[in-house]
C-alpha atoms as a PDB file:
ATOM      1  CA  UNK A   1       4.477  17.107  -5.432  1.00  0.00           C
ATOM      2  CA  UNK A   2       6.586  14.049  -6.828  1.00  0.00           C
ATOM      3  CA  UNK A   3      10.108  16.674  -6.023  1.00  0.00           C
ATOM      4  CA  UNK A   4       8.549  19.111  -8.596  1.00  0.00           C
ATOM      5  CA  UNK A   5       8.981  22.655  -8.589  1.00  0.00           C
ATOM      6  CA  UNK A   6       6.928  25.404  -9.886  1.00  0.00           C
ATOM      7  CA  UNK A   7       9.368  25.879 -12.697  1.00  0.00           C
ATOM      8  CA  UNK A   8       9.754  22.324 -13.969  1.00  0.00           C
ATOM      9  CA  UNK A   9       6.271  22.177 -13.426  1.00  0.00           C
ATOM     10  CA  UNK A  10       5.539  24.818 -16.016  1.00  0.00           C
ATOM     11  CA  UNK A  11       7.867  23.543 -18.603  1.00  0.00           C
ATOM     12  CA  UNK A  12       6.654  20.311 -18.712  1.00  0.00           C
ATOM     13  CA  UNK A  13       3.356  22.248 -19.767  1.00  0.00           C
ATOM     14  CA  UNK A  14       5.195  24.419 -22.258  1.00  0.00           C
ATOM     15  CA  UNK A  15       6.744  21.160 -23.895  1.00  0.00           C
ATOM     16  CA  UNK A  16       3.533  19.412 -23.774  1.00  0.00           C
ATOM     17  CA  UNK A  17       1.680  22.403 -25.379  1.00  0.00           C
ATOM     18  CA  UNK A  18       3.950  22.386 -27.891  1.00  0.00           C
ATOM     19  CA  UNK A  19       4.469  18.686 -28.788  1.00  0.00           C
ATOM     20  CA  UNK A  20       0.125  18.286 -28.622  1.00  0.00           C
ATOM     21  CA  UNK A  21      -1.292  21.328 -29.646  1.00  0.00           C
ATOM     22  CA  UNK A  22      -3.743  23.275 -27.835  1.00  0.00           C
ATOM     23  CA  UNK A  23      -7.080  20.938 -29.514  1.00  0.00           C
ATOM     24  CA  UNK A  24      -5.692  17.690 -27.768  1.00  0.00           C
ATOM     25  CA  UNK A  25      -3.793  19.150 -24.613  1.00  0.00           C
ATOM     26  CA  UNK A  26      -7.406  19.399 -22.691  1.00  0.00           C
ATOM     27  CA  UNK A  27      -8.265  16.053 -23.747  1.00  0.00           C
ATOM     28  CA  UNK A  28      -5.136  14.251 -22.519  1.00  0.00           C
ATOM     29  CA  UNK A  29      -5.381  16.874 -18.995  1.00  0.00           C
ATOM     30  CA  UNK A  30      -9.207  15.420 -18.553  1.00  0.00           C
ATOM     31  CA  UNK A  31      -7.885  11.900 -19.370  1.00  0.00           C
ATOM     32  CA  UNK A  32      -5.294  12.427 -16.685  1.00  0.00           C
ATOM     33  CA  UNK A  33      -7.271  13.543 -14.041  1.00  0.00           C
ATOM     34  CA  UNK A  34     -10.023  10.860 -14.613  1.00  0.00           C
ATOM     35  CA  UNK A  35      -6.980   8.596 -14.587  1.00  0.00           C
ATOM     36  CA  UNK A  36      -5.668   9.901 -11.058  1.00  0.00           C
ATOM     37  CA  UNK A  37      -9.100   9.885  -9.884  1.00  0.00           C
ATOM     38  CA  UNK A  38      -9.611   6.075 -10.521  1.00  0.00           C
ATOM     39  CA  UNK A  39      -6.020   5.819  -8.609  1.00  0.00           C
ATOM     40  CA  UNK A  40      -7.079   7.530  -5.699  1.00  0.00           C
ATOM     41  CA  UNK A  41     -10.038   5.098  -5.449  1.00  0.00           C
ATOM     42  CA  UNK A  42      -8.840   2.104  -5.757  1.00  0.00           C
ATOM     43  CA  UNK A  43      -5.760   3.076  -3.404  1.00  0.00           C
ATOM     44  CA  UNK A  44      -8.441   4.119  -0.804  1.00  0.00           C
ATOM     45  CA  UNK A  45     -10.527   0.873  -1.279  1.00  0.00           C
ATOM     46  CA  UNK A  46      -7.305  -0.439  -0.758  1.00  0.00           C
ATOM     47  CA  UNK A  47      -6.692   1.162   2.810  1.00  0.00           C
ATOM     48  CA  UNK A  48     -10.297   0.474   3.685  1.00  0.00           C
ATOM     49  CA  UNK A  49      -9.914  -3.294   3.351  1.00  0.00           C
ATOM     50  CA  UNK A  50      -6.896  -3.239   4.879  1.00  0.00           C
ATOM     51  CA  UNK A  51      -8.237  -1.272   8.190  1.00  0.00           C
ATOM     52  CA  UNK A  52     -11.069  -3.943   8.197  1.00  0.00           C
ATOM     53  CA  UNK A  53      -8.943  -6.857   8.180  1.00  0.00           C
ATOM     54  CA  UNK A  54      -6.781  -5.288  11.025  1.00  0.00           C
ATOM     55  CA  UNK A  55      -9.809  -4.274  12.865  1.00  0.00           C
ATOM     56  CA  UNK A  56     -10.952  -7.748  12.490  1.00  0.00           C
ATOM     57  CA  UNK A  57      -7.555  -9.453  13.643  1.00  0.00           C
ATOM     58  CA  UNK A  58      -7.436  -7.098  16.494  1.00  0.00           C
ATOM     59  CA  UNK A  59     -11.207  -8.232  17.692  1.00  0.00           C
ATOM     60  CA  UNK A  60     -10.376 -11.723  17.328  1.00  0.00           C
ATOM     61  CA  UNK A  61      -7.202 -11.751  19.446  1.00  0.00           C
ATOM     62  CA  UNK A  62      -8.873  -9.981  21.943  1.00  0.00           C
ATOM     63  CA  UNK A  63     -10.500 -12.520  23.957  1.00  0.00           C
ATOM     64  CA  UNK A  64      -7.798 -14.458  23.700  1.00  0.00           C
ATOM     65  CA  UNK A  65      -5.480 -11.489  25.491  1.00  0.00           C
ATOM     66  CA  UNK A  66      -8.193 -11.717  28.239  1.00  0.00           C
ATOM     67  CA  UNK A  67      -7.685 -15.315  28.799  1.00  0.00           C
ATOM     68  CA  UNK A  68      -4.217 -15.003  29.235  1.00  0.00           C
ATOM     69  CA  UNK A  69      -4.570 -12.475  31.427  1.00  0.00           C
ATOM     70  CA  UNK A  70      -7.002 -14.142  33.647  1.00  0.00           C
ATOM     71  CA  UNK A  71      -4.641 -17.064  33.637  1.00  0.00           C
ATOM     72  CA  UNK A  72      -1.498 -15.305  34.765  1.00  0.00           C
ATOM     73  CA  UNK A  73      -4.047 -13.687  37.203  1.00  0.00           C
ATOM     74  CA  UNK A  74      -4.827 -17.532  38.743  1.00  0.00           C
ATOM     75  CA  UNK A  75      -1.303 -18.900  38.526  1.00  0.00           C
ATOM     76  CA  UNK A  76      -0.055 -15.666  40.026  1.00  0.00           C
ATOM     77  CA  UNK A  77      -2.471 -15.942  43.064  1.00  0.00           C
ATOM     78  CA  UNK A  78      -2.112 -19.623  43.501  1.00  0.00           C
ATOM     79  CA  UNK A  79       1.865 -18.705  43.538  1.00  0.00           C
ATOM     80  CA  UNK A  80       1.761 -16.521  46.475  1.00  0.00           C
ATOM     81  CA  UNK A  81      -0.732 -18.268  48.470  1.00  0.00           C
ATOM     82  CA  UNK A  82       1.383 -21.080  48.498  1.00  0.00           C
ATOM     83  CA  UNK A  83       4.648 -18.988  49.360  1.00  0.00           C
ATOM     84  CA  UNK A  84       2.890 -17.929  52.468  1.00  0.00           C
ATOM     85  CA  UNK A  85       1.918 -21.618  53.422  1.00  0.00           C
ATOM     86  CA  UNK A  86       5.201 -22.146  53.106  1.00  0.00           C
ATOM     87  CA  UNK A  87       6.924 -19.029  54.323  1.00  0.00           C
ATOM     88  CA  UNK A  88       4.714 -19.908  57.800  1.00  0.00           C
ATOM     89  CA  UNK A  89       6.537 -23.709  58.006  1.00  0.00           C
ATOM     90  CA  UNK A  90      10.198 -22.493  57.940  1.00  0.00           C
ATOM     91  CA  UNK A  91      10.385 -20.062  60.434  1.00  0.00           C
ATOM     92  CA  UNK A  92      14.015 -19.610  61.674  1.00  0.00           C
ATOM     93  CA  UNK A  93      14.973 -18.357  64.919  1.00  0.00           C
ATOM     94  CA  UNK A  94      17.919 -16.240  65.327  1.00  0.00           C
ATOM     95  CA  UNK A  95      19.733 -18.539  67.992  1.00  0.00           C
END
C-alpha cells in the first residue's frame, strides 16, 4: 500500500491525532474515504469506457481481417493453379 509499512502507517496516525484532535480526526477519515471512494469510481468508469471502445475497434476491424483473408485465400489459389499450367508446359527431359 503506496510502499507503506505498518509502522509508518501508524505514525502518520499518531501525528495526525495529535495535530487534529480526536473531535475532527473522524471527520477528515470519513472525508477521506468518501474521497477514495469517488476515485475508485470514476477510475473504473474510466476502464469501462475504455474496454468498450476497444471492444468496439476490435468488432469493427473484424470483417475487414476476414476480407483479407479471403483475398489472400483467392490470390493464393489463383497462384498455384497457374504454376501447375505452367509447370505442365516446360517439361524437361533429362537427355
Amino acid at each position: 500500500m503506496f510502499g507503506i509499512g505498518g509502522t509508518e502507517l501508524f505514525i502518520i496516525l499518531v501525528i495526525a491525532l495529535i495535530v487534529l484532535g480526536p473531535n475532527k480526526l473522524p471527520d477528515l477519515a470519513r472525508m477521506l474515504g468518501k474521497a477514495m471512494g469517488d476515485l475508485q469510481r470514476a477510475t473504473n468508469d474510466l476502464k469501462r469506457e475504455i474496454d468498450i471502445a476497444g471492444e468496439h475497434r476490435s468488432d469493427s476491424a473484424t470483417p475487414n481481417a476476414d476480407d483479407s483473408n479471403n483475398e489472400t485465400e483467392k490470390v493464393s489459389s489463383e497462384t498455384s493453379s497457374e504454376t501447375k499450367d505452367q509447370g505442365g508446359d516446360n517439361k524437361q527431359g533429362a537427355d
